[in-house]
C-alpha atoms as a PDB file:
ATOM      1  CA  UNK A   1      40.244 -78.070   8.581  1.00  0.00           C
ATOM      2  CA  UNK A   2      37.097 -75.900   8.800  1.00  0.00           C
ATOM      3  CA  UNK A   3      37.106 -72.788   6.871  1.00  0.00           C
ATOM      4  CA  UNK A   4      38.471 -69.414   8.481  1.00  0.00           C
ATOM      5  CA  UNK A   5      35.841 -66.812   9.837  1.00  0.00           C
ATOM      6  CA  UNK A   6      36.215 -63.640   9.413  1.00  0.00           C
ATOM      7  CA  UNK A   7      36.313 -62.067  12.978  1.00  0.00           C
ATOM      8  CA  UNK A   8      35.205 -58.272  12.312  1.00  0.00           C
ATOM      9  CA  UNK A   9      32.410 -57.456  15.054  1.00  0.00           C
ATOM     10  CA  UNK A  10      30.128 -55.784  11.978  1.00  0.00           C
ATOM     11  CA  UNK A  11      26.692 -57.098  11.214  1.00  0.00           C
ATOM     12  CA  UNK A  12      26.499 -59.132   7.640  1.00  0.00           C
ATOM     13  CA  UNK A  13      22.786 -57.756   7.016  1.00  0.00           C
ATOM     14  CA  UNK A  14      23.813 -54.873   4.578  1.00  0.00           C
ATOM     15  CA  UNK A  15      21.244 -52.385   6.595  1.00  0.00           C
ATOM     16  CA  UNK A  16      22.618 -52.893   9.470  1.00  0.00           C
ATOM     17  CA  UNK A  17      26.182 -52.573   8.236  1.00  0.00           C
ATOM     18  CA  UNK A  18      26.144 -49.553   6.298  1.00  0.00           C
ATOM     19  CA  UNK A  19      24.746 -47.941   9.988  1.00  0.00           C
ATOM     20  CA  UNK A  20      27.115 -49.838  12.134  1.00  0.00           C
ATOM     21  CA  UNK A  21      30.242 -48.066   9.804  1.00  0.00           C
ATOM     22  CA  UNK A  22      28.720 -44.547   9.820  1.00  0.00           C
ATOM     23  CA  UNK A  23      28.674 -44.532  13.420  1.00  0.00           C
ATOM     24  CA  UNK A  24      32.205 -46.030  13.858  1.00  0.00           C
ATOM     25  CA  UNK A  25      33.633 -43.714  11.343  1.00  0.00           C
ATOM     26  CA  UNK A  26      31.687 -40.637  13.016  1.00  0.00           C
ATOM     27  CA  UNK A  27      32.910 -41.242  16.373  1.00  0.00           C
ATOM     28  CA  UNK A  28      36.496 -42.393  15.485  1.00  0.00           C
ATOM     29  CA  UNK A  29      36.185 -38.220  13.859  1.00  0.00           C
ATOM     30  CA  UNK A  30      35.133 -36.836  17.002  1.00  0.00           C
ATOM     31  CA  UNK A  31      32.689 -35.120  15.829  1.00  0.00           C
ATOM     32  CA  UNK A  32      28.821 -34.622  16.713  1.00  0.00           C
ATOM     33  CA  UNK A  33      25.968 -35.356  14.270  1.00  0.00           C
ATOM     34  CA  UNK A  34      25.730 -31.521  14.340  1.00  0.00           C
ATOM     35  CA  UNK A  35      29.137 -30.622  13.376  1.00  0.00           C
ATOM     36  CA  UNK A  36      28.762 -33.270  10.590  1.00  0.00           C
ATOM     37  CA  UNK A  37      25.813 -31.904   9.115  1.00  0.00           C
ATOM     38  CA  UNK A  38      27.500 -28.289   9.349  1.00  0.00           C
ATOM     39  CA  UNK A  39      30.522 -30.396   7.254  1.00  0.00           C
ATOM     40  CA  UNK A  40      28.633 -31.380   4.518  1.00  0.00           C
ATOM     41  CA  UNK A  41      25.511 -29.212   3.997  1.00  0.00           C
ATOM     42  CA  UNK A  42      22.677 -31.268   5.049  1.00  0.00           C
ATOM     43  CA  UNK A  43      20.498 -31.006   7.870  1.00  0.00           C
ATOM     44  CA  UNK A  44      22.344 -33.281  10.903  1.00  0.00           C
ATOM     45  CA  UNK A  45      19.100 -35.180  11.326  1.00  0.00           C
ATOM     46  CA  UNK A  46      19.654 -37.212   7.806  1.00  0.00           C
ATOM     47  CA  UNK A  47      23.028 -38.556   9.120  1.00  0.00           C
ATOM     48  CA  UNK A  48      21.420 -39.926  12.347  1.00  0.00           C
ATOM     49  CA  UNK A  49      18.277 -41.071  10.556  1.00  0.00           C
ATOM     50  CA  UNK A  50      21.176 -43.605   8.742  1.00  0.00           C
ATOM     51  CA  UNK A  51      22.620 -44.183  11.803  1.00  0.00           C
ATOM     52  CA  UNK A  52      20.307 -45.752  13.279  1.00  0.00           C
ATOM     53  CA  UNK A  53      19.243 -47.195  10.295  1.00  0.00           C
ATOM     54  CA  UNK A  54      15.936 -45.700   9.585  1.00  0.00           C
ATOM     55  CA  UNK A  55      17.236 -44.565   6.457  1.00  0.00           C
ATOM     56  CA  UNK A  56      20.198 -45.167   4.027  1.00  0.00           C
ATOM     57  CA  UNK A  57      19.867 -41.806   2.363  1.00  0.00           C
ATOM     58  CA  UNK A  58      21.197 -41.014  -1.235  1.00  0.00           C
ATOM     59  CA  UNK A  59      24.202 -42.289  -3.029  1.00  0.00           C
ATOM     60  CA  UNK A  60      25.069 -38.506  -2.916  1.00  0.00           C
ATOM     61  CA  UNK A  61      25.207 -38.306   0.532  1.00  0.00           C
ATOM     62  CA  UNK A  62      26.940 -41.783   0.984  1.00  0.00           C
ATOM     63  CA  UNK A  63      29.939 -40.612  -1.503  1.00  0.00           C
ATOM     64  CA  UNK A  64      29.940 -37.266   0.402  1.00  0.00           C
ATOM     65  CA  UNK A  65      30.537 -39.248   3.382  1.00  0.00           C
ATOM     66  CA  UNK A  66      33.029 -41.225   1.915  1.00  0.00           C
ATOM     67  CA  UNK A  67      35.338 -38.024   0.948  1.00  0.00           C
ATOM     68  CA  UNK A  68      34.823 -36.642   4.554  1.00  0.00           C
ATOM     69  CA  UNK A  69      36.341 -39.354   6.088  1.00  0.00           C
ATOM     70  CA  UNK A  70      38.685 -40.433   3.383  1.00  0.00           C
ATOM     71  CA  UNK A  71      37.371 -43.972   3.016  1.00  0.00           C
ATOM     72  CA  UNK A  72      37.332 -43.803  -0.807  1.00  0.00           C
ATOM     73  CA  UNK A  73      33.936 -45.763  -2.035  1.00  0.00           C
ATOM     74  CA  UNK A  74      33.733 -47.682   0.924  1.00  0.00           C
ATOM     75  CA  UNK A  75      30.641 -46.434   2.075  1.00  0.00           C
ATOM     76  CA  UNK A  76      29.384 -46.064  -1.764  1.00  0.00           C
ATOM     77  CA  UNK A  77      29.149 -49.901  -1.446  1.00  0.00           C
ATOM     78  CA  UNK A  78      27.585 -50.230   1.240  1.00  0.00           C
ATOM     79  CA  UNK A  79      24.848 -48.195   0.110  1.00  0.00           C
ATOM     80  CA  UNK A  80      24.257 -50.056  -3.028  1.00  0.00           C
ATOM     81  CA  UNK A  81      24.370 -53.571  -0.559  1.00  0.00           C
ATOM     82  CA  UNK A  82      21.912 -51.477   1.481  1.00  0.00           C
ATOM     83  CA  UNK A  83      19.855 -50.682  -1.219  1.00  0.00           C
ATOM     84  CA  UNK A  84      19.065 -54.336  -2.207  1.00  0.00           C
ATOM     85  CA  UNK A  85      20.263 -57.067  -4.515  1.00  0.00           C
ATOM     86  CA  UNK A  86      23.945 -56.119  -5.107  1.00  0.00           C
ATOM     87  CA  UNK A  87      23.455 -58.040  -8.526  1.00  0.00           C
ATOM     88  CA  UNK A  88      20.841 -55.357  -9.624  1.00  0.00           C
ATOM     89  CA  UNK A  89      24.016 -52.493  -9.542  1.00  0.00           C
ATOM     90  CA  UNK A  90      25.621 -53.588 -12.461  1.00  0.00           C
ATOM     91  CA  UNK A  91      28.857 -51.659 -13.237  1.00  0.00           C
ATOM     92  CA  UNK A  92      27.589 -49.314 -15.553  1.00  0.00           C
ATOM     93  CA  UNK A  93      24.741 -48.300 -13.786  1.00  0.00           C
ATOM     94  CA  UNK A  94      26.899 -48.106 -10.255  1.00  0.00           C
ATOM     95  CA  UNK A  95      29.189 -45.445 -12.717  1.00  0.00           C
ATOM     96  CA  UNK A  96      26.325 -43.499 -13.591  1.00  0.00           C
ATOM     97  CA  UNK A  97      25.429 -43.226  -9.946  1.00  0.00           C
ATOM     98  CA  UNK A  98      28.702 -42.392  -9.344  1.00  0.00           C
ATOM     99  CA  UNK A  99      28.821 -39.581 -12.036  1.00  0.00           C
ATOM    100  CA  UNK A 100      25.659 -38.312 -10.935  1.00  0.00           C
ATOM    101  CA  UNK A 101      26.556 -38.134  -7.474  1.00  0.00           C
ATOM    102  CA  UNK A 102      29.428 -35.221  -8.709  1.00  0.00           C
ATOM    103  CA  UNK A 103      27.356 -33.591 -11.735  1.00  0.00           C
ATOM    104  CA  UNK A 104      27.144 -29.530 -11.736  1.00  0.00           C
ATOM    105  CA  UNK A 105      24.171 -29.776 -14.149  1.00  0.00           C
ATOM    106  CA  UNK A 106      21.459 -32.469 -15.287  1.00  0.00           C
ATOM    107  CA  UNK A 107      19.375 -31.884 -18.660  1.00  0.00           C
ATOM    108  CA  UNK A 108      16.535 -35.222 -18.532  1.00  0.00           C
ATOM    109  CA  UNK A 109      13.917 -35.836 -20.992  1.00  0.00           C
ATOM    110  CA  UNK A 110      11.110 -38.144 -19.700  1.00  0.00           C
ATOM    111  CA  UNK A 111       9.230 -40.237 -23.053  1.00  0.00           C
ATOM    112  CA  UNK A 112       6.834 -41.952 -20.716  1.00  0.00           C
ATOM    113  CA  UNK A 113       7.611 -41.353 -16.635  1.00  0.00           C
ATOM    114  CA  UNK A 114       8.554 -39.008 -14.085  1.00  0.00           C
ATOM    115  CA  UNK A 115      12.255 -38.814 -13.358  1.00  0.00           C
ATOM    116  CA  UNK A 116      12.957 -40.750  -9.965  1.00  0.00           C
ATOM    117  CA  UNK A 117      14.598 -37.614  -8.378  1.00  0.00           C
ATOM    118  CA  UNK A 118      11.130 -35.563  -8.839  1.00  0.00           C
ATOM    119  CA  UNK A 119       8.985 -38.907  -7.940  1.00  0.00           C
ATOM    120  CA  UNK A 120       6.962 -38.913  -4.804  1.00  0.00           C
ATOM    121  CA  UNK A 121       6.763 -42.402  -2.870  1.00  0.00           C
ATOM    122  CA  UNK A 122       2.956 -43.457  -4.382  1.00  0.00           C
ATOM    123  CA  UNK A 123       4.456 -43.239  -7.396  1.00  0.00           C
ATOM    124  CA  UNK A 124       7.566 -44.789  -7.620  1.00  0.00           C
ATOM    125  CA  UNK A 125       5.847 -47.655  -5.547  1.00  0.00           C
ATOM    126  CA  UNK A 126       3.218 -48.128  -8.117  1.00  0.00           C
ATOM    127  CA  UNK A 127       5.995 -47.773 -11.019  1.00  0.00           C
ATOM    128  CA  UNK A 128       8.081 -50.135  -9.446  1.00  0.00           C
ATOM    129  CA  UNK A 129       4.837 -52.766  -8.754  1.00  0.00           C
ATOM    130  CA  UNK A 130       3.955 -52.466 -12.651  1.00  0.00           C
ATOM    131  CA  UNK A 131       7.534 -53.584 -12.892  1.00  0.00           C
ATOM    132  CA  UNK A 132       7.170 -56.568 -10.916  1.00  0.00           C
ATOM    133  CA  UNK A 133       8.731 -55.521  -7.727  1.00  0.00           C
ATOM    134  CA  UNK A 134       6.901 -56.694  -4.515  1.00  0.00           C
ATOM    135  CA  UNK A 135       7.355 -57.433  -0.764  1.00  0.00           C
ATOM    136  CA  UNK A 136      10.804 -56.423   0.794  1.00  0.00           C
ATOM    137  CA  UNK A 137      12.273 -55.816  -2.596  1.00  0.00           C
ATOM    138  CA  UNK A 138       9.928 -53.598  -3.400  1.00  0.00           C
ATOM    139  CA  UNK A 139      10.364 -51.677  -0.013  1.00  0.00           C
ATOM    140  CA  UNK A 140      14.038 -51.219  -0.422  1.00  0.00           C
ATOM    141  CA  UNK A 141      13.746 -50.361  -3.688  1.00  0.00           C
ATOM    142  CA  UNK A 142      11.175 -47.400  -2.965  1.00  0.00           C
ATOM    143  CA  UNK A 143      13.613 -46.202  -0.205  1.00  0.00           C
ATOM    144  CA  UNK A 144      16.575 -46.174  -2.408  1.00  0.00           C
ATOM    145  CA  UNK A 145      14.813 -44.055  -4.556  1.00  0.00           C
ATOM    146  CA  UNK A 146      13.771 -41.448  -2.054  1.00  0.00           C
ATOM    147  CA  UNK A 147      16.576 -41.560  -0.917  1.00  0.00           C
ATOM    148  CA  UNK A 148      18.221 -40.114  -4.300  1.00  0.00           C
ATOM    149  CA  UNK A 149      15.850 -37.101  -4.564  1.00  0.00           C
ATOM    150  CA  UNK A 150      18.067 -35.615  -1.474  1.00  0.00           C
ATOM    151  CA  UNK A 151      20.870 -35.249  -4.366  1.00  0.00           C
ATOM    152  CA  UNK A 152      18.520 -32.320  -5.233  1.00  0.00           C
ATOM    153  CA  UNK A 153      18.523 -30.670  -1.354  1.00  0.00           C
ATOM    154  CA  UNK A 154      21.942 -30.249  -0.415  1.00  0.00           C
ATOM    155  CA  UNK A 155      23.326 -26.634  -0.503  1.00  0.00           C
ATOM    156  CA  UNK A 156      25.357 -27.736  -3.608  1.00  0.00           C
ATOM    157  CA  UNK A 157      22.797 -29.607  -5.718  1.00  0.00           C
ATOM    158  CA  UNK A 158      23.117 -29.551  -9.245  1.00  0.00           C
ATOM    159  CA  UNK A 159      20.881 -27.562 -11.998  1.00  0.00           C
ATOM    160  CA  UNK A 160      18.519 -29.793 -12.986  1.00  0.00           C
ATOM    161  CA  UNK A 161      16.214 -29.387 -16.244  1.00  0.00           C
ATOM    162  CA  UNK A 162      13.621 -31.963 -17.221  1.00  0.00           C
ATOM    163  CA  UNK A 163      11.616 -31.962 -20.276  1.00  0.00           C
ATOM    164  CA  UNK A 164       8.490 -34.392 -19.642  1.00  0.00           C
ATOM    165  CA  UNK A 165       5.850 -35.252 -22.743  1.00  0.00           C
ATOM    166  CA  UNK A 166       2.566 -34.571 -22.382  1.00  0.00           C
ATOM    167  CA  UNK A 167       1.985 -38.723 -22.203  1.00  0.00           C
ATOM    168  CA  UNK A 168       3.748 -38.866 -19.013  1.00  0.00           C
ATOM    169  CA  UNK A 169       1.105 -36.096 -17.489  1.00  0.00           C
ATOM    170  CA  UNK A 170      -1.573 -37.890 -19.575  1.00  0.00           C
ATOM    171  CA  UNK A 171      -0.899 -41.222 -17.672  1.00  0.00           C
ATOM    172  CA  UNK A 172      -2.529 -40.799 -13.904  1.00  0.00           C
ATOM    173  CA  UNK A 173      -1.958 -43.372 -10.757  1.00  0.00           C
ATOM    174  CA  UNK A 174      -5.054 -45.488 -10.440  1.00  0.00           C
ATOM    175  CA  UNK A 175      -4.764 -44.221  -6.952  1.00  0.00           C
ATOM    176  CA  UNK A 176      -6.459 -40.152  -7.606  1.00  0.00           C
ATOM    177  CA  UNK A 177      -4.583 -38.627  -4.436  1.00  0.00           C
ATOM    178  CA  UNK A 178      -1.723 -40.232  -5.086  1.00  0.00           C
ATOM    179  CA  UNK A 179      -1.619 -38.977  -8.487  1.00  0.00           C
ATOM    180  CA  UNK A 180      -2.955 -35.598  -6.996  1.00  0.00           C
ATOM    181  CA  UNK A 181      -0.097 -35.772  -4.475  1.00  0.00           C
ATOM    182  CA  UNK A 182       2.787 -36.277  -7.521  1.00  0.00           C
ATOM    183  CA  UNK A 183       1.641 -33.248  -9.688  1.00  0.00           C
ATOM    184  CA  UNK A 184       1.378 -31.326  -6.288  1.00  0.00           C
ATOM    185  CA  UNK A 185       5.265 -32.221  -5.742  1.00  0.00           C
ATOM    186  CA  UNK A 186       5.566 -31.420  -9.574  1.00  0.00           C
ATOM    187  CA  UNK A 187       4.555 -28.270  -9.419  1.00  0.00           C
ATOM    188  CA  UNK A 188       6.089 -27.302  -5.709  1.00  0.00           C
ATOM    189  CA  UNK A 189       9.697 -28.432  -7.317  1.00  0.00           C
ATOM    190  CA  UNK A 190       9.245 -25.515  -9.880  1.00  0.00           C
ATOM    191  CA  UNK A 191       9.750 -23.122  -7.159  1.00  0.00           C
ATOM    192  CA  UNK A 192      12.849 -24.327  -6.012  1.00  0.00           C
ATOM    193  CA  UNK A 193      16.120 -22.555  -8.214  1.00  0.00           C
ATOM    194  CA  UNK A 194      17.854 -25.319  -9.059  1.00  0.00           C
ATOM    195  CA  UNK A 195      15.138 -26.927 -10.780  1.00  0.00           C
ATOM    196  CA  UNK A 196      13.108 -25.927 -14.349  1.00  0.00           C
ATOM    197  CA  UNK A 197      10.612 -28.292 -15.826  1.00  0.00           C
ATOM    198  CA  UNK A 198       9.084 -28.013 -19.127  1.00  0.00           C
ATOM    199  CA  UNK A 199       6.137 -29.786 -20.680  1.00  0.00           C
ATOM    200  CA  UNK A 200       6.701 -31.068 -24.652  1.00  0.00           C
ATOM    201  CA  UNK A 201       2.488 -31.175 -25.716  1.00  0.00           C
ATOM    202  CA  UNK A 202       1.573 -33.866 -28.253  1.00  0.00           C
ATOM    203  CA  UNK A 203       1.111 -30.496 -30.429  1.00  0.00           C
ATOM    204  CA  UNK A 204       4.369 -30.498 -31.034  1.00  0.00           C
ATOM    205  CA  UNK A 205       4.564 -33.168 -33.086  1.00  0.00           C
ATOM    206  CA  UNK A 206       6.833 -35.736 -33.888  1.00  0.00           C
ATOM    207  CA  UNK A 207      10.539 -35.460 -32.721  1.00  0.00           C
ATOM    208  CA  UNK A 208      13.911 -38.003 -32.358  1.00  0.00           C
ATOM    209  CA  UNK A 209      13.368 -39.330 -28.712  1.00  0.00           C
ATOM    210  CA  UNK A 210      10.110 -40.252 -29.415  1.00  0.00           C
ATOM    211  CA  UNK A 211      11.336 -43.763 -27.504  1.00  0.00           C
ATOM    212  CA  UNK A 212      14.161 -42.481 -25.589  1.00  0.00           C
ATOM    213  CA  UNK A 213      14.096 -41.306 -21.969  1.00  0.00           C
ATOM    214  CA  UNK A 214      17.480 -39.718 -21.399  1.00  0.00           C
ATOM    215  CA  UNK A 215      19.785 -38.120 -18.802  1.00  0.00           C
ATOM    216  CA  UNK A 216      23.216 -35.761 -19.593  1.00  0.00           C
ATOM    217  CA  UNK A 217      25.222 -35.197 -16.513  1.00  0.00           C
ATOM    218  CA  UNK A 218      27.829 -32.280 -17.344  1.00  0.00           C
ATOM    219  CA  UNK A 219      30.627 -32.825 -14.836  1.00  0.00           C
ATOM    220  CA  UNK A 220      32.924 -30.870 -13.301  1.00  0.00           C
ATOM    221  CA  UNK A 221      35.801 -31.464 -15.527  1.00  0.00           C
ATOM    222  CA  UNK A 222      33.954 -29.702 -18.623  1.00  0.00           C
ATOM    223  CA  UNK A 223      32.634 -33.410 -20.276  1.00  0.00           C
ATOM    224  CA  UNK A 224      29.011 -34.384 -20.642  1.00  0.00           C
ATOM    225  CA  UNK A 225      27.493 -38.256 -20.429  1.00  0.00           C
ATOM    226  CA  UNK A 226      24.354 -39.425 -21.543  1.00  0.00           C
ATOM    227  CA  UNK A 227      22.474 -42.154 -19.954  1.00  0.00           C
ATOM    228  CA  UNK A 228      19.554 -44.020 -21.692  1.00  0.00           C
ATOM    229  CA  UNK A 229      16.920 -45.635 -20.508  1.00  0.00           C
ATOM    230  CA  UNK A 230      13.896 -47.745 -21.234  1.00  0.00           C
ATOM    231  CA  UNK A 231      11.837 -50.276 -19.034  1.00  0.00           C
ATOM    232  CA  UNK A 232      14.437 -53.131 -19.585  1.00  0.00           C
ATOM    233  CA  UNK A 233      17.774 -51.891 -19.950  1.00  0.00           C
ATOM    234  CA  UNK A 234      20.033 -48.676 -19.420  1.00  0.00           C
ATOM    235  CA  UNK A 235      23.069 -47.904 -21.088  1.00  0.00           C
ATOM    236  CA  UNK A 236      25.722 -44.989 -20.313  1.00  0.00           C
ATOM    237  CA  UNK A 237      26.857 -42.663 -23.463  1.00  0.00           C
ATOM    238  CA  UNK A 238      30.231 -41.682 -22.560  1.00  0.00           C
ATOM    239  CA  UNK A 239      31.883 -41.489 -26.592  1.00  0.00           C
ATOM    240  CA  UNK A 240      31.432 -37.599 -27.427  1.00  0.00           C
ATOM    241  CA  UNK A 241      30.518 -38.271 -30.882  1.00  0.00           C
ATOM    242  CA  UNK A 242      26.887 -40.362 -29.151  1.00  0.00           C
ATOM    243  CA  UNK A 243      26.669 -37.679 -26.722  1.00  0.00           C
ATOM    244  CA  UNK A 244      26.722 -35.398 -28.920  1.00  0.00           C
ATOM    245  CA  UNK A 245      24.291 -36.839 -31.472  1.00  0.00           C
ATOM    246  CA  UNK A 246      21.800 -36.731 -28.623  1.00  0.00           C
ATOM    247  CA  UNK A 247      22.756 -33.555 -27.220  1.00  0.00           C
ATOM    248  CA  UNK A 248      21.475 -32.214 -30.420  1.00  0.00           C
ATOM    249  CA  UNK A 249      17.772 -34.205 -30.609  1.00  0.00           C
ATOM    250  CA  UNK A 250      17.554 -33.325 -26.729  1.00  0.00           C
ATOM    251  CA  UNK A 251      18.326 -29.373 -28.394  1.00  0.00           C
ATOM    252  CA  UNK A 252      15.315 -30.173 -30.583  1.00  0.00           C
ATOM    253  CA  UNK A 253      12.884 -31.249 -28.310  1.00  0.00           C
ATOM    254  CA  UNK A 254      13.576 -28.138 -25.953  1.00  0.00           C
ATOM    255  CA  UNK A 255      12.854 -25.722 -28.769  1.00  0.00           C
ATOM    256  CA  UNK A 256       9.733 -27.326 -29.257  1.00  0.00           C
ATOM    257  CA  UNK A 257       8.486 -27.663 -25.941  1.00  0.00           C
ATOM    258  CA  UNK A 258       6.601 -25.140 -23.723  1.00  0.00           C
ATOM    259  CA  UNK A 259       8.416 -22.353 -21.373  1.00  0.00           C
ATOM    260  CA  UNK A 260       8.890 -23.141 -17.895  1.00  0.00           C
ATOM    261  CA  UNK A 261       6.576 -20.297 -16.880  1.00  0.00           C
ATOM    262  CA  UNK A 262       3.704 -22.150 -19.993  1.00  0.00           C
ATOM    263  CA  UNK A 263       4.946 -25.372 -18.182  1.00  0.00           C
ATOM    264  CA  UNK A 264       3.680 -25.377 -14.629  1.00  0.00           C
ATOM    265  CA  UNK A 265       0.318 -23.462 -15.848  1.00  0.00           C
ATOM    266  CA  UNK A 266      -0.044 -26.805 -17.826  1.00  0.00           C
ATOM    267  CA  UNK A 267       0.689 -28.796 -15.498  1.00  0.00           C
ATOM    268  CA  UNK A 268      -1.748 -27.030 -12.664  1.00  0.00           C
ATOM    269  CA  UNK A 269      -4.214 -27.756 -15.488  1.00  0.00           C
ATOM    270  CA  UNK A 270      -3.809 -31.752 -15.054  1.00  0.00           C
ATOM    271  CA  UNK A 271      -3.985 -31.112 -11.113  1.00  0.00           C
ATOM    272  CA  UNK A 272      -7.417 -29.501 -12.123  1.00  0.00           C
ATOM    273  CA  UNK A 273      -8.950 -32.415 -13.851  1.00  0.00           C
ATOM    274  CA  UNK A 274      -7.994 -35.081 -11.009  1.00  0.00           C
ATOM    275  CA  UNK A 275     -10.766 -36.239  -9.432  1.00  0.00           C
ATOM    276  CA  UNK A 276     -11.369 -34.635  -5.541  1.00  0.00           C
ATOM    277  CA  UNK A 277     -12.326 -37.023  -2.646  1.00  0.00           C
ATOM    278  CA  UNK A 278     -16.219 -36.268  -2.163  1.00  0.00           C
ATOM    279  CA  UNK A 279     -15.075 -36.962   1.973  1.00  0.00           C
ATOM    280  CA  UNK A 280     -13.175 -33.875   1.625  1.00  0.00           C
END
């Protein structure tokens, strides 16, 4: 007997699903992509930029999306199928998305690279190249990440404080006005509220995350969850006793690095030394 199909009418490319259900579960609502975006607090144009697949947005949006029409992490999936390789979302990274989807507050110190929610396209494309990514992977993989930096638009975004050494400022694209372009966005993010940066100079010596990039996420029920990362692996801190422990290095390196206001002069400085285009 030949084995059962399943008869659903959806697409099996992941893309093309994730779009097919966000219109189906938009028009099954009644509602217009106006009154949507009125809903949820981004501009309506994102949510028909997904549906019709020109984008898949940010795991943010998708799990805001999923509580709007009360199909629990339905549409959470589908974003990380969207996104690429399912078997690249292992479980404790697809709980730190999760978590950072519905975090008030986000404290990041960067040893060697700029946080992916403050990276422009160039450079997550070259990081993710250096990394071994290429061809369609690689394209996903760039959108995905864009697509994340919206968790820092919405009219709810979280506080978000990153500490970046002076290496990762020291360490330019190959490509100048690409580089140019990523201390441009750099210094432009500054502006915005929600977001502080500081710079931790090589003056200030040594300190206990010299190897350590590191996230907290402070949720809304009152607990805090560390997530650390290096170019291999990732691993999410969720015992308080290890959260803490790092809380209190993370406490050390922000008392040695510069103000916010010290910060952005410094890194306007690095903007300064990139090389111009002589056809400009």
């Amino acid at each position: 007997m030949p084995p059962r199909r399943a008869i659903t009418g959806r697409s099996q490319e992941p893309r093309q699903r994730f779009a097919e259900e966000l219109r189906s579960l938009r028009a099954k609502k009644g509602e217009s992509l106006r009154q949507l975006g009125a809903a949820l607090g981004w501009d309506w144009s994102l949510f028909g930029k997904m549906e019709s697949g020109q984008t898949i947005g940010s795991p943010k949006v998708a799990q805001a999306l999923d509580h709007h029409y009360g199909t629990k992490d339905l549409l959470l999936t589908l974003w990380e199928l969207a996104a690429g390789d399912p078997s690249q979302f292992k479980e404790r990274y697809r709980r730190y998305m999760a978590l950072e989807a519905e975090a008030v507050s986000l404290w990041h110190f960067g040893v060697s690279t700029v946080h992916g929610l403050l990276q422009t396209e160039g450079y997550a494309r070259a990081l993710l190249e250096a990394g071994s990514s290429e061809g369609a992977e690689l394209t996903r993989q760039v959108e995905a990440r864009m697509g994340r930096r919206e968790l820092l638009d919405g009219d709810h975004s979280p506080r978000f404080r990153t500490i970046l050494s002076e290496a990762v400022l020291r360490t330019p694209l190959e490509d100048a006005p690409e580089w140019r372009e990523q201390l441009e966005h750099l210094i432009e993010a500054t502006k915005r509220p929600n977001i502080t940066l500081h710079v931790l100079p090589f003056s200030a010596g040594l300190y206990g995350l010299d190897s350590t990039s590191v996230m907290f996420l402070r949720l809304p029920d009152g607990r805090t969850v560390a997530y650390t990362e290096n170019a291999h692996r990732g691993e999410l801190i969720e015992e308080t006793a290890s959260v803490e422990r790092l809380q209190h290095a993370y406490d050390a390196v922000r008392d040695r690095a510069l103000s916010p206001a010290e910060s952005q002069k410094f890194v306007t400085r690095m903007l300064e030394e990139v090389p111009c285009d002589p056809s400009i």
